[in-house]
Protein backbone atom coordinates (compact mmCIF):
# COMPACT_ATOMS: atom_id res chain seq x y z
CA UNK A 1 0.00 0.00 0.00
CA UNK A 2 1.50 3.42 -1.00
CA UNK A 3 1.36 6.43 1.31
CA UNK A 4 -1.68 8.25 0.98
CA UNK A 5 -3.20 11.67 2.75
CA UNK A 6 -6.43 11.18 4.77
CA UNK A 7 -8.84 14.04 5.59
CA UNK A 8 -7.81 14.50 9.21
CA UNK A 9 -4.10 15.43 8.22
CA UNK A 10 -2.75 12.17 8.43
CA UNK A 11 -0.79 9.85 6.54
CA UNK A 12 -1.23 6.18 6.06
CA UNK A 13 1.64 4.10 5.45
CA UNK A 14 2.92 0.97 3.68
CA UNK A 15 2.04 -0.77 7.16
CA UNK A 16 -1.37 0.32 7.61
CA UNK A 17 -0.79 2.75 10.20
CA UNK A 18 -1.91 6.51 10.51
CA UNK A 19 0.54 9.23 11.53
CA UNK A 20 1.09 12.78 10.40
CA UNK A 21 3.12 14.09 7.40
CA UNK A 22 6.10 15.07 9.61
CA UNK A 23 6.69 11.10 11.28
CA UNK A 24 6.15 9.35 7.75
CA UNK A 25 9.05 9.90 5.08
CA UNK A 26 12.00 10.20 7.37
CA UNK A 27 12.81 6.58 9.08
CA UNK A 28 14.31 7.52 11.87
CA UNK A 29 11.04 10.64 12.54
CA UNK A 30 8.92 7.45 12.41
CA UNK A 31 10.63 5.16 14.64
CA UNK A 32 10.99 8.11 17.32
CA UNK A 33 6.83 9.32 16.30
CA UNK A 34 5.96 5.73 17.06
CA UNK A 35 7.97 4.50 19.95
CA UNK A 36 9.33 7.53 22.04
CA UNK A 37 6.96 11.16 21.12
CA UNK A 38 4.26 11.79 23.42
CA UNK A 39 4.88 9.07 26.34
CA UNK A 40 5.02 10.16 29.98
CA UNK A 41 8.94 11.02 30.99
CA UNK A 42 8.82 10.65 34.74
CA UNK A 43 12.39 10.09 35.35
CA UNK A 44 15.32 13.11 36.23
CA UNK A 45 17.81 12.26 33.79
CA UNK A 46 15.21 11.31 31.66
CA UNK A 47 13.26 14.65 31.36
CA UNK A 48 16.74 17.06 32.16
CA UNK A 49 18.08 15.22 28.92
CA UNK A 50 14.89 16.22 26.99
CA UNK A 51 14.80 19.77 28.58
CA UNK A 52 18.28 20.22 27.04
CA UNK A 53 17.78 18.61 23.87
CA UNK A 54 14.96 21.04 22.90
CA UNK A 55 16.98 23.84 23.67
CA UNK A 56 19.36 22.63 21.28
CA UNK A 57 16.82 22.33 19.10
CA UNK A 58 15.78 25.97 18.98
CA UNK A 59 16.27 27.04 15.32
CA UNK A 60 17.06 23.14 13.95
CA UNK A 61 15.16 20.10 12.91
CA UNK A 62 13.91 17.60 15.39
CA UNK A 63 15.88 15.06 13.03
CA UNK A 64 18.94 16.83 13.09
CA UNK A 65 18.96 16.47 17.03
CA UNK A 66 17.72 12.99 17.08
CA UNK A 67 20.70 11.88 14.64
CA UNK A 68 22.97 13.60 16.98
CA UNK A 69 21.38 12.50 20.10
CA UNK A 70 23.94 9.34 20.62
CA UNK A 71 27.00 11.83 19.98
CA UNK A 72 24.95 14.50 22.58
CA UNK A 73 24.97 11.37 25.37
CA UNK A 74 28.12 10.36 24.91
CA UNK A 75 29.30 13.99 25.17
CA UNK A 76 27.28 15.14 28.27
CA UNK A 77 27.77 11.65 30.70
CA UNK A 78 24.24 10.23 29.67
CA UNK A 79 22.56 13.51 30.84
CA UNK A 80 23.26 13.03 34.93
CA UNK A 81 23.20 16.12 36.40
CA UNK A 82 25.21 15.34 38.66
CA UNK A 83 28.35 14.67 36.11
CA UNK A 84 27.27 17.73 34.00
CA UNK A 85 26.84 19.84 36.69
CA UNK A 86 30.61 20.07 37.60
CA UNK A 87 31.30 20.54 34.20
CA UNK A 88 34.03 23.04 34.13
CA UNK A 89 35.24 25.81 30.88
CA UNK A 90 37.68 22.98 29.71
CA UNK A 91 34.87 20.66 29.48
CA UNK A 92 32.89 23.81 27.40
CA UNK A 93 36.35 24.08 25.23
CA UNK A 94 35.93 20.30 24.48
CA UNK A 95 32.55 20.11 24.10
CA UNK A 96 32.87 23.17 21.73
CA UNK A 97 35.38 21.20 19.34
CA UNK A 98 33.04 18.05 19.44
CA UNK A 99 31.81 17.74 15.77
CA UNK A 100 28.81 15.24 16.56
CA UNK A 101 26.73 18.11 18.77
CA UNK A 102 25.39 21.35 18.09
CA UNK A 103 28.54 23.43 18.80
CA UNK A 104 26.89 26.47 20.16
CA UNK A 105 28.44 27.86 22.86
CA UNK A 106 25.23 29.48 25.01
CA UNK A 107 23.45 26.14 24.62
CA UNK A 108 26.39 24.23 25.72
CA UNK A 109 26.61 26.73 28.95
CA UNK A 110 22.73 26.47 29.56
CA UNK A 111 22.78 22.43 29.58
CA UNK A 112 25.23 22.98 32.65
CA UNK A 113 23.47 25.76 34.29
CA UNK A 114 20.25 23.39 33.74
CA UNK A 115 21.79 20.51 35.54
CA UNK A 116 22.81 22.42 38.29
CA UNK A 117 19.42 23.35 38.88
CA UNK A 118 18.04 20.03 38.35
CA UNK A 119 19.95 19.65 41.91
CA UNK A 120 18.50 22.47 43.24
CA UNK A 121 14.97 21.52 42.15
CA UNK A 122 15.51 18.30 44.42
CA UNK A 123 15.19 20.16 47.94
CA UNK A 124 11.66 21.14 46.15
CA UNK A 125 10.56 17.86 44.99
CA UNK A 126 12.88 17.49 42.15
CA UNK A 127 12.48 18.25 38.32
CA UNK A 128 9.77 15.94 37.70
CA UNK A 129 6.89 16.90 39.72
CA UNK A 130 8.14 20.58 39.05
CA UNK A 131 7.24 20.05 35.94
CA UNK A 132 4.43 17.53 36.00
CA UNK A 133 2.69 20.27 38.27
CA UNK A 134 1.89 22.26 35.05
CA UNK A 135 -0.72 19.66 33.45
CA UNK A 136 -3.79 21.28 32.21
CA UNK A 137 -7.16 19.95 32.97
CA UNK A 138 -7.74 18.88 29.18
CA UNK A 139 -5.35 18.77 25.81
CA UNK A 140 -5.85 19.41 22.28
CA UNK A 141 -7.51 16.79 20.10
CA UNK A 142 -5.92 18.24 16.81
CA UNK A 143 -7.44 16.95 13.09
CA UNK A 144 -4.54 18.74 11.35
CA UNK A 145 -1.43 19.94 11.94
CA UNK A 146 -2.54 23.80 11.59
CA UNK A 147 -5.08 23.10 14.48
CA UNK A 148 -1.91 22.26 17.21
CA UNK A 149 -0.47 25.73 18.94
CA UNK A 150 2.62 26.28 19.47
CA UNK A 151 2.02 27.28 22.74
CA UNK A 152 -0.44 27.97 25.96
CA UNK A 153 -1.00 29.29 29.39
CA UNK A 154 0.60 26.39 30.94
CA UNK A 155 3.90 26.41 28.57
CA UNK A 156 4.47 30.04 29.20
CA UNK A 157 3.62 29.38 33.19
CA UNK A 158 6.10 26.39 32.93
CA UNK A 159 8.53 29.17 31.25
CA UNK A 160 8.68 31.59 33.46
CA UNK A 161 8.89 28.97 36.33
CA UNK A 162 11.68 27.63 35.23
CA UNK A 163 13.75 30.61 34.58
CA UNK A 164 13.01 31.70 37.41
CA UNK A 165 14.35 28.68 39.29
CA UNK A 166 18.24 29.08 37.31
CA UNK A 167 16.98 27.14 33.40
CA UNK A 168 17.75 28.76 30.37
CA UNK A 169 16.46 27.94 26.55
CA UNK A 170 13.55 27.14 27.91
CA UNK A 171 10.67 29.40 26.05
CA UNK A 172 7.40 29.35 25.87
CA UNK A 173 7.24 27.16 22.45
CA UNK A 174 10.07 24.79 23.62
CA UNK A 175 8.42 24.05 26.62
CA UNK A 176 5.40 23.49 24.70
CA UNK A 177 7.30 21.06 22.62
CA UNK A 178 8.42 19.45 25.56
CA UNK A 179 4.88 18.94 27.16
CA UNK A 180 3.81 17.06 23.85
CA UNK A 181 7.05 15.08 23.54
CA UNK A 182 6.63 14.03 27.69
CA UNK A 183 3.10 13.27 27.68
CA UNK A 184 1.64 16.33 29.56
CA UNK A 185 -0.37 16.96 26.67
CA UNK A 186 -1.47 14.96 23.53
CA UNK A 187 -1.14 16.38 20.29
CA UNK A 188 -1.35 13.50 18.39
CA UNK A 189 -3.75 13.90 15.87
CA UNK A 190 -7.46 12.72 16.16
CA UNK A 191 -6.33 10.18 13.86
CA UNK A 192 -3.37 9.01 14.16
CA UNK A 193 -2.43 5.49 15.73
CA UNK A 194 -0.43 6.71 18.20
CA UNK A 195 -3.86 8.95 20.01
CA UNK A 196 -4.36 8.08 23.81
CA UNK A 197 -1.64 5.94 23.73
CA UNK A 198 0.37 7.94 26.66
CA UNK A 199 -1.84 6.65 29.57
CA UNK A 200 -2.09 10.09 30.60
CA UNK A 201 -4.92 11.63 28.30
CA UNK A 202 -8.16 8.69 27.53
């Protein structure tokens, strides 16, 4: 069966399954669309490591950071904030000449200034239910990709939270990002395979 466009904004592929335009040319947008996007991160390293990886992404392609993602673990100790945290200007200097990341110097700085407080957060509760806590009472049942924002009350609330607790490159619209890649909210669309699948959203 070939690809073909339904109504709702979908796609269906040579395996039967619905998913939007962006997770159904690119192999490795699928695999990520279908196994990894919109499931509930509950986890520290877990969610610091996506925190950082959309700030990377500001201004890229999801695909360019997911290609680059095995280089980005290597290069920042599996994402433990507590190893990245006492990251010193010699490791920036490294990290800077490392061709498999995103060389950019302010990111590189905010992924350490994020991990340090990720240790902070703990004597709060810790990153996770910080977070967590910003869960609206409903989410978006999208039928096309123009009908998903790009942000919302609780992404700019997260925002501001966040910066205010030491984070940096974390915007409105990335943290909006993050909240559909996490599982906060579910912007799958209304008919794609992967809808309600989180465990979060029915």
């Amino acid at each position: 069966m070939s690809e073909a466009p339904l109504a709702g904004g979908t796609i269906i592929g040579e395996d039967g399954l619905a998913r939007p335009t962006w997770a159904s040319t690119d192999v490795l947008l699928r695999e990520y669309y279908d196994k990894e996007w919109g499931m509930p991160v509950r986890d520290e390293q877990g969610l610091f490591e996506r925190i950082c990886l959309e700030g990377f992404q500001a201004g890229l392609s999801w695909s360019t950071i997911l290609r680059k993602r095995p280089a980005f673990r290597e290069a920042f100790a599996v994402f433990d904030p507590d190893k990245v945290a006492t990251f010193t200007e010699e490791d920036v200097e490294r990290l800077m000449l490392n061709e498999g990341i995103i060389r950019n110097r302010a990111k590189i700085n905010a992924t350490i200034k994020n991990a340090q407080a990720t240790i902070a957060l703990r004597d709060e509760g810790g990153l996770v239910d910080f977070v967590w806590s910003f869960q609206p009472e409903s989410t978006p049942t999208p039928r096309t990709l123009s009908e998903i924002p790009t942000s919302s009350p609780e992404s700019v609330a997260l925002s501001k939270a966040l910066r205010k607790k030491g984070f940096s490159f974390v915007g409105p619209t990335t943290m909006f990002a993050l909240m559909e890649a996490i599982g906060i909210i579910d912007t799958h669309l209304v008919d794609s395979h992967r809808r309600g699948t989180s465990g979060v959203w029915a």
